[in-house]
N, C-alpha and C. Protein backbone atom coordinates (compact mmCIF):
# COMPACT_ATOMS: atom_id res chain seq x y z
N UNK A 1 -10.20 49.07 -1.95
CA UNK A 1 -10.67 49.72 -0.73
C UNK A 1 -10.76 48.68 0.39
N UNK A 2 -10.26 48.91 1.76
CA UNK A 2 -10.56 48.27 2.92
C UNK A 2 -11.38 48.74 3.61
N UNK A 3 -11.80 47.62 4.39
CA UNK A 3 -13.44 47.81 5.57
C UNK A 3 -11.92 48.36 6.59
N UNK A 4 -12.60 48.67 7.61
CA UNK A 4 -11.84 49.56 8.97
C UNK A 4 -11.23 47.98 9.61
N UNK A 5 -12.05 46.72 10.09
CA UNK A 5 -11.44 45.77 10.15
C UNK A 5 -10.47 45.12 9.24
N UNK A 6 -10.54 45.50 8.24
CA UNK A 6 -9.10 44.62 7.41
C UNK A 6 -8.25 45.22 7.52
N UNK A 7 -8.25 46.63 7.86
CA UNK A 7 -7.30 47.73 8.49
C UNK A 7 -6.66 47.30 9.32
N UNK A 8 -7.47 47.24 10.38
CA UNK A 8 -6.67 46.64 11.81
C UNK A 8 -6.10 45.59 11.85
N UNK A 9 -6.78 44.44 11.08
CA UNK A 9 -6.14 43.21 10.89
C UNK A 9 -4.81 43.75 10.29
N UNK A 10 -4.73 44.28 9.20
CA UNK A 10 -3.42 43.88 8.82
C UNK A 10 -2.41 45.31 9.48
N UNK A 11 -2.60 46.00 10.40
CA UNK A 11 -1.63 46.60 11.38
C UNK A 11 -1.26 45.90 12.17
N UNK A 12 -1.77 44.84 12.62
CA UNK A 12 -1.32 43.79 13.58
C UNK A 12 -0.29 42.83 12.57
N UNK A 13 -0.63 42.80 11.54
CA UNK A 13 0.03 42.10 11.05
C UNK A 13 1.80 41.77 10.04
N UNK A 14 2.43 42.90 11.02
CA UNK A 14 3.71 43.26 10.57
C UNK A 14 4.74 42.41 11.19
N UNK A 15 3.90 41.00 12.08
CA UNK A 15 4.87 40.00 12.20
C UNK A 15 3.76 38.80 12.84
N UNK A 16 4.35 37.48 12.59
CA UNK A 16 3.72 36.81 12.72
C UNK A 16 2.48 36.70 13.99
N UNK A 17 1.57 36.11 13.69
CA UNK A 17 0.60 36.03 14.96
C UNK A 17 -0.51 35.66 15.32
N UNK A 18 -0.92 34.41 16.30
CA UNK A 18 -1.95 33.87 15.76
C UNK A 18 -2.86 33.78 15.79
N UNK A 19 -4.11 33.10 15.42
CA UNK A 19 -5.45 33.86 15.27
C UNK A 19 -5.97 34.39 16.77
N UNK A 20 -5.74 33.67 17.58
CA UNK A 20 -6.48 33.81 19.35
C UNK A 20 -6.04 34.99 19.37
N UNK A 21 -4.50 35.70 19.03
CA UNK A 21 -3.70 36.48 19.34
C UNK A 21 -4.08 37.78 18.48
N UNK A 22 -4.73 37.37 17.30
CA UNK A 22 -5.25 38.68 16.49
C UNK A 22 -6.19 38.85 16.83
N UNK A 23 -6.97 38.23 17.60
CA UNK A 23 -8.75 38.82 17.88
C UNK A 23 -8.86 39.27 18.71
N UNK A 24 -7.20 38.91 19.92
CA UNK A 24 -7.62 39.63 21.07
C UNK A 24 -7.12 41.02 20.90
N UNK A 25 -6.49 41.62 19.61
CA UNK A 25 -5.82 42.79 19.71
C UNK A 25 -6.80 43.34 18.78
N UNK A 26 -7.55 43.06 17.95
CA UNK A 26 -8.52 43.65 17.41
C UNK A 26 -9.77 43.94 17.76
N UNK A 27 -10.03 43.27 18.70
CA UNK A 27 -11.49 42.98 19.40
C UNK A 27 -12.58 43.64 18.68
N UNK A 28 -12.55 42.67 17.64
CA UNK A 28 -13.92 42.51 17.24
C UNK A 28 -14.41 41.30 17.38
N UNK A 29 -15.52 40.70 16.53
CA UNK A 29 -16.16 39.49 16.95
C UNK A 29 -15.47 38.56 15.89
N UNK A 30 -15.57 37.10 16.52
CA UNK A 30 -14.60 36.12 16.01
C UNK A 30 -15.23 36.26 14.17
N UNK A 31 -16.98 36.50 13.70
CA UNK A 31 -16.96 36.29 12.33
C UNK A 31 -16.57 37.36 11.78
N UNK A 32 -16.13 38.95 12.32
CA UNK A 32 -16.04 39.46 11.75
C UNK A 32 -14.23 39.45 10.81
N UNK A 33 -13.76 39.20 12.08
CA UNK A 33 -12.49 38.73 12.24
C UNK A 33 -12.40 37.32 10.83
N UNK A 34 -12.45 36.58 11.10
CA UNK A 34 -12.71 35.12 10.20
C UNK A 34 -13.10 35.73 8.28
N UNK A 35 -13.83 36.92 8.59
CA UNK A 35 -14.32 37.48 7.04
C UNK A 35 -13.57 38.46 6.51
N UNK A 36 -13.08 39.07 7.55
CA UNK A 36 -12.04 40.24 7.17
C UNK A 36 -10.48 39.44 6.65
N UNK A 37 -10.00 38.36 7.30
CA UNK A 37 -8.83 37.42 6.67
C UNK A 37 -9.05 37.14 5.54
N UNK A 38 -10.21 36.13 5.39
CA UNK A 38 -10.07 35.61 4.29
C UNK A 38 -10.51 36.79 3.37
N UNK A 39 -10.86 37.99 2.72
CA UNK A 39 -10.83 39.03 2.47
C UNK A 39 -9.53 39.14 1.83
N UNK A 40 -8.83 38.88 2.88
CA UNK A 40 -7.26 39.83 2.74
C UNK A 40 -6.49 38.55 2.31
N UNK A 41 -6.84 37.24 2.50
CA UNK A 41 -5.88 36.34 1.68
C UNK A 41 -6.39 36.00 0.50
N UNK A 42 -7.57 36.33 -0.06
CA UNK A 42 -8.19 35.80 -1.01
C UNK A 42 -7.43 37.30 -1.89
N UNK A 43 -6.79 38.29 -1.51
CA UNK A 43 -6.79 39.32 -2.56
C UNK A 43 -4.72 39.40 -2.01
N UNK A 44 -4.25 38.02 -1.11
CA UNK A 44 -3.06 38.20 -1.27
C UNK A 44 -2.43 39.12 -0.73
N UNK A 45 -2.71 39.02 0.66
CA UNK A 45 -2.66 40.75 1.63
C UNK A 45 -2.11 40.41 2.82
N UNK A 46 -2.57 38.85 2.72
CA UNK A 46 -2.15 38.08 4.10
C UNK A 46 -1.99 36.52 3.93
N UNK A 47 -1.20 35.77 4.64
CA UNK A 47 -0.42 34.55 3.91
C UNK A 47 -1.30 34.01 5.23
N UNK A 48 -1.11 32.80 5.28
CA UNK A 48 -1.74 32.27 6.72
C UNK A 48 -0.93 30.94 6.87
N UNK A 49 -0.66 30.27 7.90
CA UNK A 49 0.66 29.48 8.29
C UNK A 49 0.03 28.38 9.16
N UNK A 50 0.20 27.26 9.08
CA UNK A 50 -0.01 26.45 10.77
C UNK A 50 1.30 26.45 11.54
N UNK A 51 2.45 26.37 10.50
CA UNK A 51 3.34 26.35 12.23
C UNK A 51 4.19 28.13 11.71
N UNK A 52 4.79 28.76 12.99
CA UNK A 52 5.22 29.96 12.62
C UNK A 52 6.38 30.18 11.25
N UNK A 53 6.93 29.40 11.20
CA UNK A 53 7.90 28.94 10.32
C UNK A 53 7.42 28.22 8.53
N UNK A 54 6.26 27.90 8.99
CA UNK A 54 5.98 26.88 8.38
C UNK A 54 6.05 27.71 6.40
N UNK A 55 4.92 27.15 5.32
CA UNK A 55 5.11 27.36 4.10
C UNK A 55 3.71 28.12 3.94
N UNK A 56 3.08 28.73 3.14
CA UNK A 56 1.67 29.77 3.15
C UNK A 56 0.82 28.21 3.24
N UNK A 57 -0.38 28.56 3.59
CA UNK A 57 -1.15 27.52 3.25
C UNK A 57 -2.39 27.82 2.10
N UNK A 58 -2.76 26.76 1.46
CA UNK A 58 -3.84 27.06 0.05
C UNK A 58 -5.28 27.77 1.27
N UNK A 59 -6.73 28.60 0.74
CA UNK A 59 -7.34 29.12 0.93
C UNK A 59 -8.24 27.87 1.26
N UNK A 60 -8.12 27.10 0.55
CA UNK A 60 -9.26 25.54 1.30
C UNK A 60 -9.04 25.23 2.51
N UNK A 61 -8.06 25.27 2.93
CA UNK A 61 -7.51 24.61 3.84
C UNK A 61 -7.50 25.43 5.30
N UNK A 62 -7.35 26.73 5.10
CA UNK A 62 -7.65 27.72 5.94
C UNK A 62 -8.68 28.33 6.33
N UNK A 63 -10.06 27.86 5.59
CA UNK A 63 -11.21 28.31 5.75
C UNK A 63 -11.58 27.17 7.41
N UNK A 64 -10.95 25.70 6.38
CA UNK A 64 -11.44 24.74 7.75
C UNK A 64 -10.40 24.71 8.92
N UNK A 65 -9.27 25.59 9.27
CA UNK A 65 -9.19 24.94 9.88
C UNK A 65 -8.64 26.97 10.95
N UNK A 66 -8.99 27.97 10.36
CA UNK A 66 -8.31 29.17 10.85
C UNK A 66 -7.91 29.68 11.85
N UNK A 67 -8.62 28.83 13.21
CA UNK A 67 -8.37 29.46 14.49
C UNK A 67 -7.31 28.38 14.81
N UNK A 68 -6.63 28.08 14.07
CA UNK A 68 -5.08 27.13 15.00
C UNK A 68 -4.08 27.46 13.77
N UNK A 69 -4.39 28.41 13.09
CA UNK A 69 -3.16 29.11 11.91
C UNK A 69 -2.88 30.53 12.74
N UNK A 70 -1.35 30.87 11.71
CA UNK A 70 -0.88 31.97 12.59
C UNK A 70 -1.14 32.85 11.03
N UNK A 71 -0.85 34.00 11.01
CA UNK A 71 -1.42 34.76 9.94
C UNK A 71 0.08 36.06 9.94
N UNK A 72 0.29 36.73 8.52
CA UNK A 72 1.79 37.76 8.48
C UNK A 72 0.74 38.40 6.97
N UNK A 73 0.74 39.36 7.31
CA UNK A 73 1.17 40.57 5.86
C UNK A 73 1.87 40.31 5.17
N UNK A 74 1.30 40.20 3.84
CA UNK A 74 2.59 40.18 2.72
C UNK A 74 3.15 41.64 1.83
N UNK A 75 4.09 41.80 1.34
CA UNK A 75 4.33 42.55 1.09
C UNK A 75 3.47 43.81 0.42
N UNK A 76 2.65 43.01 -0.36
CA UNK A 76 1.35 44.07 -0.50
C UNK A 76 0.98 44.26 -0.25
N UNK A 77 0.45 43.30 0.92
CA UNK A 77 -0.58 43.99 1.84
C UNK A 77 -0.23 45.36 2.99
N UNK A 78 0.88 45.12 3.01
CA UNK A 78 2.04 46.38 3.62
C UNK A 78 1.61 47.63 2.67
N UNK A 79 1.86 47.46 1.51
CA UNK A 79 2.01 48.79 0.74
C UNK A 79 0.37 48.95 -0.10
N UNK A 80 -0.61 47.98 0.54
CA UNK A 80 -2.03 48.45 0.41
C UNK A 80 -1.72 49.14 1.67
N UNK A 81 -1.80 48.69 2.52
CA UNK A 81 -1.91 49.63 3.97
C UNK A 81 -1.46 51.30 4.05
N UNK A 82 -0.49 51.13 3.73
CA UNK A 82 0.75 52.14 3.42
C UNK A 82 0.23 53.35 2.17
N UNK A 83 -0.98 52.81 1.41
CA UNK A 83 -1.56 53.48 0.33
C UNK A 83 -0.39 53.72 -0.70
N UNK A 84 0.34 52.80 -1.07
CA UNK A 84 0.97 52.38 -2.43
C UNK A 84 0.44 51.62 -3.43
């Protein structure tokens, strides 16, 4: 089951985009935002990146550093959305 914010997060998230750029299209508040990701990468819903191109990054690493990562849906997290 998703909260209504991990919702939105990951409708935004059908192509790359980065965090400044997801909060301003979600507008909620930056912790709710920050709890709803890691949510969704801790269950593999959402990959998180420092450069757009770049390789997923580990969950340590993204806790410290999230507002200068860009963030994409992964395929499951598509077909959680999608209710598959």
């Amino acid at each position: 089951m998703m909260s209504d914010i991990e919702n939105e997060i990951l409708e935004e998230l059908f192509f790359v985009i980065s965090y400044n750029e997801l909060l301003e299209e979600v507008g909620c508040a930056e912790r709710d935002l920050e709890q709803g990701l890691l949510s969704l990468i801790q269950r593999e819903w959402v990959k998180a990146f420092s450069e757009i191109d770049g390789e997923p990054l580990e969950i340590a690493y993204i806790e410290d550093h999230m507002k200068t990562l860009y963030f994409l849906a992964s395929k499951q997290g598509m077909l959680a959305l999608h209710g598959h």
